[in-house]
Protein backbone atom coordinates (compact mmCIF):
# COMPACT_ATOMS: atom_id res chain seq x y z
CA UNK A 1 -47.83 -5.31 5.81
CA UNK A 2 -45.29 -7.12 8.01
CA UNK A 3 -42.73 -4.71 9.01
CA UNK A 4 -39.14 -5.96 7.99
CA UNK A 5 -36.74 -5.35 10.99
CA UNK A 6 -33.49 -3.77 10.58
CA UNK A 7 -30.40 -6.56 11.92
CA UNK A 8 -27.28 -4.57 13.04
CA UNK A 9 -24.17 -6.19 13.38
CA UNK A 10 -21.01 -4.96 14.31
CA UNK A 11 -18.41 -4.86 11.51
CA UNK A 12 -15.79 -6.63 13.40
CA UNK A 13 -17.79 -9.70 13.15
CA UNK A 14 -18.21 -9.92 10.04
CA UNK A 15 -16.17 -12.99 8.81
CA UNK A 16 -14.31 -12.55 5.59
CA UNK A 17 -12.24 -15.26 3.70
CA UNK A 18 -8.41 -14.51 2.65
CA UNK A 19 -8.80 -13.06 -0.63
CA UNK A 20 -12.39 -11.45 -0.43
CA UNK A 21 -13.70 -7.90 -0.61
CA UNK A 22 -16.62 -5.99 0.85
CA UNK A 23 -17.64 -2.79 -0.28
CA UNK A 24 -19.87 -0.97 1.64
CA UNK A 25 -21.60 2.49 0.15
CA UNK A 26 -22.66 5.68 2.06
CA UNK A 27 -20.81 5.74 4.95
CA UNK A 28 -19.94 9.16 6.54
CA UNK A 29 -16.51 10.22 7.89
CA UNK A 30 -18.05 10.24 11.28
CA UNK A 31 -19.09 6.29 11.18
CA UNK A 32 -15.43 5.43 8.98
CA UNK A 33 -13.98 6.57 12.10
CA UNK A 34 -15.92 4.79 14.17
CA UNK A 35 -15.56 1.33 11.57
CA UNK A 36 -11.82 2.23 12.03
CA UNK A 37 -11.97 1.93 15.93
CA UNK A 38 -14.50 -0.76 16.11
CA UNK A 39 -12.10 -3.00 13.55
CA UNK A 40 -8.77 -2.12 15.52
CA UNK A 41 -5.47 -2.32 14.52
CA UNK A 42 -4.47 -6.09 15.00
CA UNK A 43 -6.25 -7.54 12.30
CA UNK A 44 -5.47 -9.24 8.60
CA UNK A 45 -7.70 -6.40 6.82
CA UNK A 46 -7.05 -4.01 4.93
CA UNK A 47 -9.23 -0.84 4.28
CA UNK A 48 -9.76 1.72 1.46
CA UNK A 49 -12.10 5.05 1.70
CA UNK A 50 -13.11 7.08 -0.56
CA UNK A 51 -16.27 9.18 -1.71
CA UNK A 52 -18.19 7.78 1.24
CA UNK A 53 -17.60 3.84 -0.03
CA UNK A 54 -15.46 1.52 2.18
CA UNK A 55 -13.36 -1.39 1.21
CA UNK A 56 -12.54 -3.94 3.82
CA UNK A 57 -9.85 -6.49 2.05
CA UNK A 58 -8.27 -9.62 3.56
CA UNK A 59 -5.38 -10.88 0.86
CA UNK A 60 -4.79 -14.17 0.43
CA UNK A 61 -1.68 -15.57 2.33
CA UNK A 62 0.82 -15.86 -0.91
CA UNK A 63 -0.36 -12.21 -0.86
CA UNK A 64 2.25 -11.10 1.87
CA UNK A 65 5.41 -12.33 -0.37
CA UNK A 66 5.16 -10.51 -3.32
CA UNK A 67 4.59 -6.95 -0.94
CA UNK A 68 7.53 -7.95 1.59
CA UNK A 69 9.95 -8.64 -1.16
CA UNK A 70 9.11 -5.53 -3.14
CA UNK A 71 9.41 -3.60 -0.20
CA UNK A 72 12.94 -5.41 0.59
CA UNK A 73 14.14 -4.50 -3.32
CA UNK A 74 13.30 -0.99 -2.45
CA UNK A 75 15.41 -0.83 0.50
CA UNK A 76 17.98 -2.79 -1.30
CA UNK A 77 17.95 0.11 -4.11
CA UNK A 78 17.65 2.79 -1.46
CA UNK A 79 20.78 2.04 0.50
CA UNK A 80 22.80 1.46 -2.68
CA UNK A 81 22.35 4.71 -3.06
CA UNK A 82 22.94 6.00 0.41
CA UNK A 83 19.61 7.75 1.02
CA UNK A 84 18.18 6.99 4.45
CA UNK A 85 14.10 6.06 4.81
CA UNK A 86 11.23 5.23 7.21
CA UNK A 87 9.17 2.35 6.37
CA UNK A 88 5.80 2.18 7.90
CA UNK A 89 3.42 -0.72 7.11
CA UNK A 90 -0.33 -1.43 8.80
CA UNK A 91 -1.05 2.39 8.81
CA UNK A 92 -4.11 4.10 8.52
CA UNK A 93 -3.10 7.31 6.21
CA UNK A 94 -6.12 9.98 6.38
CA UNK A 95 -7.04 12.73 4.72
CA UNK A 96 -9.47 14.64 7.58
CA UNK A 97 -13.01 14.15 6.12
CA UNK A 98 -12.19 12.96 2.30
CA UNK A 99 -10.42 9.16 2.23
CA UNK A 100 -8.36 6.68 4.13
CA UNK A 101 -5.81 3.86 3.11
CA UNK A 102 -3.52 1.50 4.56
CA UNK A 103 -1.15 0.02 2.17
CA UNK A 104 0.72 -3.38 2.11
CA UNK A 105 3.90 -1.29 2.72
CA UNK A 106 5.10 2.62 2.45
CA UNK A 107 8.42 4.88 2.55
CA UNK A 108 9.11 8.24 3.87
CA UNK A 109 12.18 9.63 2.10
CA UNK A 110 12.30 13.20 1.17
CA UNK A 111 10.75 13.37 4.65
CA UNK A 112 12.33 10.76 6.44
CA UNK A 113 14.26 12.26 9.00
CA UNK A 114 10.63 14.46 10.20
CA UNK A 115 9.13 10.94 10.73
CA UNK A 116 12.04 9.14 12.44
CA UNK A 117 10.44 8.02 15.82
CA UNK A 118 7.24 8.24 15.00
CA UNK A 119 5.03 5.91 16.70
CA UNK A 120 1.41 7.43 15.21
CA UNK A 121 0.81 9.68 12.50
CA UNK A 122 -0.17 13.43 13.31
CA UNK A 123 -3.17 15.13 11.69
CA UNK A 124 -0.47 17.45 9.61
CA UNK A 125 1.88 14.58 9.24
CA UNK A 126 2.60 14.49 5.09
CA UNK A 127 1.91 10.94 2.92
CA UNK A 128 4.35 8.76 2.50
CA UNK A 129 6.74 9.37 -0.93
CA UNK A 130 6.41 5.79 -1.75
CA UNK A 131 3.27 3.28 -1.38
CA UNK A 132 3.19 -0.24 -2.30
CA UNK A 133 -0.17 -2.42 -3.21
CA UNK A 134 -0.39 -5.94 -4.37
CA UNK A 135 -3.45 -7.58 -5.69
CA UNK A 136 -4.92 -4.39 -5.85
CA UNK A 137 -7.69 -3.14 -8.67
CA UNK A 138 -9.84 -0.93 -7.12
CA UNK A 139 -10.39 2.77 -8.17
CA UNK A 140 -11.58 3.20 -4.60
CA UNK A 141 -8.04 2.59 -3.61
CA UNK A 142 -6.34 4.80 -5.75
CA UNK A 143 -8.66 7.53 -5.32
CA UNK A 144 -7.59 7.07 -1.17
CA UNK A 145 -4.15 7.91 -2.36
CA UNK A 146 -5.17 10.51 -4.66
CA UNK A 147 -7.05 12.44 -2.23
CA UNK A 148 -4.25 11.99 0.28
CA UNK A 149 -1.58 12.99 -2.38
CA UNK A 150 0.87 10.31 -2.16
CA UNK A 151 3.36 11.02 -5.19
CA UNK A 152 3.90 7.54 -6.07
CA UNK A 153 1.99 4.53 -5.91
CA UNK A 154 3.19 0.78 -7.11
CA UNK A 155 0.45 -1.74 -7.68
CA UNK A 156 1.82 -4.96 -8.52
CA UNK A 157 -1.07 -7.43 -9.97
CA UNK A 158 -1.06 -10.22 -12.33
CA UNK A 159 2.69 -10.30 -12.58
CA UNK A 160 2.71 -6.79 -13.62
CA UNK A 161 3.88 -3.78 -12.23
CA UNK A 162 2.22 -0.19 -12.62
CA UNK A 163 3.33 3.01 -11.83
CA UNK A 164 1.30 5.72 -10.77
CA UNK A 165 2.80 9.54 -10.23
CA UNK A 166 0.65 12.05 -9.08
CA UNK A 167 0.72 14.96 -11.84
CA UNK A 168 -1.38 18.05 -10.93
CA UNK A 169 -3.88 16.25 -8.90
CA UNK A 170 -4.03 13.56 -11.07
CA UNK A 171 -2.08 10.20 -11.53
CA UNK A 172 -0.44 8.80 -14.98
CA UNK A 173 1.32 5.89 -15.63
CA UNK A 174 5.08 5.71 -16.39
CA UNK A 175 7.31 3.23 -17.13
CA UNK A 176 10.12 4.05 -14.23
CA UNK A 177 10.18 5.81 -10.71
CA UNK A 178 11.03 9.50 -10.45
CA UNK A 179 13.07 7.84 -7.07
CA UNK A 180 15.15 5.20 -8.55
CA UNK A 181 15.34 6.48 -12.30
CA UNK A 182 18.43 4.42 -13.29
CA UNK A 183 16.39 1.56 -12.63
CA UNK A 184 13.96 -0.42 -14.87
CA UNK A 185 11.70 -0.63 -12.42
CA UNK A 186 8.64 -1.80 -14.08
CA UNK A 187 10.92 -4.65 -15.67
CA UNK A 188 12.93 -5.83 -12.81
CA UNK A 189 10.29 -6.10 -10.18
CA UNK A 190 7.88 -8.48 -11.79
CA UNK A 191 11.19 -10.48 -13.10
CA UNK A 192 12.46 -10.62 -8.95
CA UNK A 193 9.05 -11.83 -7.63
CA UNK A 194 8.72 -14.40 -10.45
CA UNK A 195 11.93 -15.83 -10.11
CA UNK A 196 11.57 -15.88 -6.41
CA UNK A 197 8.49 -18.59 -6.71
CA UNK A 198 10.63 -20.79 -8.54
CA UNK A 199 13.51 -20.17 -5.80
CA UNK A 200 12.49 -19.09 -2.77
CA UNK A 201 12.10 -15.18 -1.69
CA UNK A 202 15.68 -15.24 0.08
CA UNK A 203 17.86 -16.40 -2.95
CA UNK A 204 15.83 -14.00 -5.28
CA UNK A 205 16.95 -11.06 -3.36
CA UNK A 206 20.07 -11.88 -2.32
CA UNK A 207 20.79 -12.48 -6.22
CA UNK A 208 19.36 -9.11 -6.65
CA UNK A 209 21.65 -7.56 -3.86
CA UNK A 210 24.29 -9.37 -5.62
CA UNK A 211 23.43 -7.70 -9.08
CA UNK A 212 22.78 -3.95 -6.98
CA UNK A 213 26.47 -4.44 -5.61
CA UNK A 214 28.17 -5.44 -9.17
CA UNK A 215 26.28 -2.76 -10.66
CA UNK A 216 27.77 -0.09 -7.84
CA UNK A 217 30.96 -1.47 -7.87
């Protein structure tokens, strides 16, 4: 019998297309930490880890409009109403041991002013009260922010916007956010992005800054 050599290959040279997904199966903490340091932090990938599988996830580059205007109509909502927040965006949020996520955006806001300044997360550090994923259908990814107990997730996908609010461990659907609950949220976001491919991402949400303002006034 011919023996069959092993080829080993750092991760970081593995070349992925925008838009493609690798999963890779039975890796340890130990060598997602190492994966983690060997990938870096300048790169297009994303990663999701959870019950010893890893997702490595490069989006496609229309990808990046529908995250950065949801996370601008979130701002937009949260100043209307006066409450101050922390974004944080290409972060690696951990739960020691159990899963790891990085999200296409995310907001402190019942804890913002503990994470003002921050520069890197600390081990005891809580998750963010808001994260946002786009093009997103993996149960590996929200079982990362389950096991990291973020209390809301949005996934927008297809044109469609889901809600997830973690309930006793466990997330359910709703039709509007706990954070903005005057707000049709599950309406008005797919109904911004839309409109903004047919007119640009600027004059979408300035229109929808103009409707916030009427709305407050």
């Amino acid at each position: 019998m011919i023996p069959i050599a092993s080829i080993v290959k750092p991760v970081s040279e593995i070349k992925l297309e925008p838009g493609s997904t690798v999963t890779i199966s039975n890796i340890s903490w130990q060598e997602f930490e190492i994966l983690l340091e060997e990938l870096g932090e300048k790169r297009a990938s994303r990663i999701a880890y959870s019950h010893n599988t890893l997702q490595i996830m490069v989006p496609l580059p229309e990808h990046e409009i529908p995250s950065d205007l949801i996370s601008d109509i979130v701002k937009t909502l949260l100043k209307g109403k006066g409450i101050k927040y922390q974004p944080f965006r290409s972060t690696t949020f951990k739960r020691e041991g159990m899963a790891g996520i990085e999200p296409d955006a995310s907001f402190y806001i019942q804890n913002c002013q503990r994470m003002i300044g921050r520069r890197r997360l600390e081990p005891d550090d809580p998750p963010p009260d808001l994260a946002i994923e786009t093009d997103v259908t993996s149960k590996t990814t929200i079982e990362a922010y389950k096991a990291i107990e973020c209390p809301e997730v949005w996934v927008y996908n297809q044109s469609k916007l889901t809600i997830y609010l973690l309930q006793e461990g466990e997330y359910v659907t709703a039709e509007n956010s706990p954070l903005f609950p005057e707000q049709a949220i599950a309406q008005i976001i797919p109904r911004v992005v839309e409109h903004a491919w047919q007119v640009g991402t600027s004059q979408a949400l300035a229109e929808f800054e103009a409707a916030i303002a009427e709305e407050g006034s």
